[in-house]
Protein backbone atom coordinates (compact mmCIF):
# COMPACT_ATOMS: atom_id res chain seq x y z
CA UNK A 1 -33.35 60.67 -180.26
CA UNK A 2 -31.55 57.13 -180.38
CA UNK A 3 -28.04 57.00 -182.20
CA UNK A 4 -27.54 54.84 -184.55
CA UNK A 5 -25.22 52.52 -181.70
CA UNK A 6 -28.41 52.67 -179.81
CA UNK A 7 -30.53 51.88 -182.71
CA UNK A 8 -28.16 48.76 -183.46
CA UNK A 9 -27.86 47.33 -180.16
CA UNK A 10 -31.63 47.25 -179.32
CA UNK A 11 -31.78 45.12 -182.58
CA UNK A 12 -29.57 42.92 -181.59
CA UNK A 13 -30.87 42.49 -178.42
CA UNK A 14 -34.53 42.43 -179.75
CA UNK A 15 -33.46 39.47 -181.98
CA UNK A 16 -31.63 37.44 -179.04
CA UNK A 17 -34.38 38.12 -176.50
CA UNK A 18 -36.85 36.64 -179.22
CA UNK A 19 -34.82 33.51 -179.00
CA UNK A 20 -34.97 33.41 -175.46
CA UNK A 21 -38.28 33.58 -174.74
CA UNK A 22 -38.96 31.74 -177.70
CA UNK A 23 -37.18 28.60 -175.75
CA UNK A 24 -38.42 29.90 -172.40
CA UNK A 25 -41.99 30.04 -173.60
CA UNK A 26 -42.35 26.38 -174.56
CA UNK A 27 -42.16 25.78 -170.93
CA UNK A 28 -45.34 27.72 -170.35
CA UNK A 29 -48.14 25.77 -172.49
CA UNK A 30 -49.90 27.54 -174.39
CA UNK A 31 -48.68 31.20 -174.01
CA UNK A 32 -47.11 33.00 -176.88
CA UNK A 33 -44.00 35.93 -175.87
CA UNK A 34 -43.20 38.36 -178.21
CA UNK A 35 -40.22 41.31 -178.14
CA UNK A 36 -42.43 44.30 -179.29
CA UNK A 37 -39.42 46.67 -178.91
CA UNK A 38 -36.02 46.86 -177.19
CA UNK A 39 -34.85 50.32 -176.13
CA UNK A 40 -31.86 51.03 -174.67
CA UNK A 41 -30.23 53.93 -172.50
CA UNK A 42 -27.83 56.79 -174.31
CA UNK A 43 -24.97 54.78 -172.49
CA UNK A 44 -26.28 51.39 -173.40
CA UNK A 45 -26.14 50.64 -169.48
CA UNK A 46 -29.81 49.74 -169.13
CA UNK A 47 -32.33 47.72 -172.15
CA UNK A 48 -35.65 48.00 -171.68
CA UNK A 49 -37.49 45.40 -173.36
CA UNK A 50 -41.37 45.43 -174.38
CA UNK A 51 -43.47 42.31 -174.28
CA UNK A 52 -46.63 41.08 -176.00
CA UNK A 53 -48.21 37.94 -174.45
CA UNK A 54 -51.34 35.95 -175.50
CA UNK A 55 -53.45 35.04 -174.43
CA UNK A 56 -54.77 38.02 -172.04
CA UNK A 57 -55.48 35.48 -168.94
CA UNK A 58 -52.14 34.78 -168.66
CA UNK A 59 -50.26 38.01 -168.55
CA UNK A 60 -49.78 38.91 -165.27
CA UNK A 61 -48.66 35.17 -164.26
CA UNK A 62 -46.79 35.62 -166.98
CA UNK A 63 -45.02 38.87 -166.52
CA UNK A 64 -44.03 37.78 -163.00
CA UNK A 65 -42.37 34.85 -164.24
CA UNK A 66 -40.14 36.38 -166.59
CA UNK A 67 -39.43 39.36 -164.12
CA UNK A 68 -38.69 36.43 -161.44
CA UNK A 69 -35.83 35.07 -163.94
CA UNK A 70 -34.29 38.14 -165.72
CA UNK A 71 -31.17 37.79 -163.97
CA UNK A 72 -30.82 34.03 -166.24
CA UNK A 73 -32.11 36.09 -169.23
CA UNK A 74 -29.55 38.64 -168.65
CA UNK A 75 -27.05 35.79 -168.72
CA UNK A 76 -27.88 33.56 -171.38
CA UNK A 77 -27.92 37.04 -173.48
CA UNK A 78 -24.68 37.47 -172.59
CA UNK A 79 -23.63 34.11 -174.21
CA UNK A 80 -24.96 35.09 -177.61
CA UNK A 81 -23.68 38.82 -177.48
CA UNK A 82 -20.06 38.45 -175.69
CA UNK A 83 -18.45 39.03 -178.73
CA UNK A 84 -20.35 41.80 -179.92
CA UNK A 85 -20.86 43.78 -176.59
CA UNK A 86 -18.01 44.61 -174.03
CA UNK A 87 -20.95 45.20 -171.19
CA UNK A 88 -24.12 43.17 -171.58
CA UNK A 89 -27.14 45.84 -170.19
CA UNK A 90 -29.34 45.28 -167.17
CA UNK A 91 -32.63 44.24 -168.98
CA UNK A 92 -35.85 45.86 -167.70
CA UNK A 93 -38.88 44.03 -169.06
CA UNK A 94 -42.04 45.87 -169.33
CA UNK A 95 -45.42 44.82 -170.69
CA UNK A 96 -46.65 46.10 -174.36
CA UNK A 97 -50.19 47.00 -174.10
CA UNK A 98 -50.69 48.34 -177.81
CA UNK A 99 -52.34 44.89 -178.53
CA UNK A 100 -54.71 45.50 -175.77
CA UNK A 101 -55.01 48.97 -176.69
CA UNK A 102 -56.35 48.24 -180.54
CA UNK A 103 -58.43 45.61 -178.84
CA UNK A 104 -60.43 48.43 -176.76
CA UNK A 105 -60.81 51.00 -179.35
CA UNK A 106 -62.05 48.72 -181.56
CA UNK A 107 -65.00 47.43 -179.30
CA UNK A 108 -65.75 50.57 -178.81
CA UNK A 109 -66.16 51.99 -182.12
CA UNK A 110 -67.93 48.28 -182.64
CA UNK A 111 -70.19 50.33 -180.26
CA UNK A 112 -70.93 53.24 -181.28
């Protein structure tokens, strides 16, 4: 169970990371990023951070792009959260595949 620092820092960080690859994103043509959910470790060491993209073609070009420049993510979090956070997290991106999910159980009950 997430404390309520947890709760408020993954927030945070889901908010900023939107930004991010909000700006970043504009860059790709055509591809939409979206922070799903932000969860972070019990001592707010590590952030994972859960992303939608769209279209479906693009996601794995996608997801190795934004893996490729975490490090600069990390960073450029760190300039909007240095006076909230004494120790930025390492950021651990992982792909949200609810989207894709809905997507499957709804062409198969389309189906059936």
């Amino acid at each position: 169970m997430e404390s309520t620092r947890q709760h408020k820092i993954a927030r945070l960080i889901q908010k900023d990371m939107s930004d991010i690859l909000l700006r970043y994103a504009r860059t790709l043509h055509g591809t939409l990023i979206s922070v799903s959910e932000v969860r972070v470790s019990p001592d707010l060491s590590i952030a994972r951070i859960y992303v939608s993209i769209f279209p479906q073609n693009k996601v794995k070009e996608t997801m190795a792009q934004i893996e490729e420049n975490t490090h600069r993510f990390r960073g450029e979090l760190g300039d909007l959260e240095r006076h909230q956070l004494r120790i930025i997290p390492e950021i651990v991106f992982h792909l949200d595949e609810t989207i894709e999910r809905m997507e499957r159980i709804d062409e198969l009950l389309s189906k059936g």
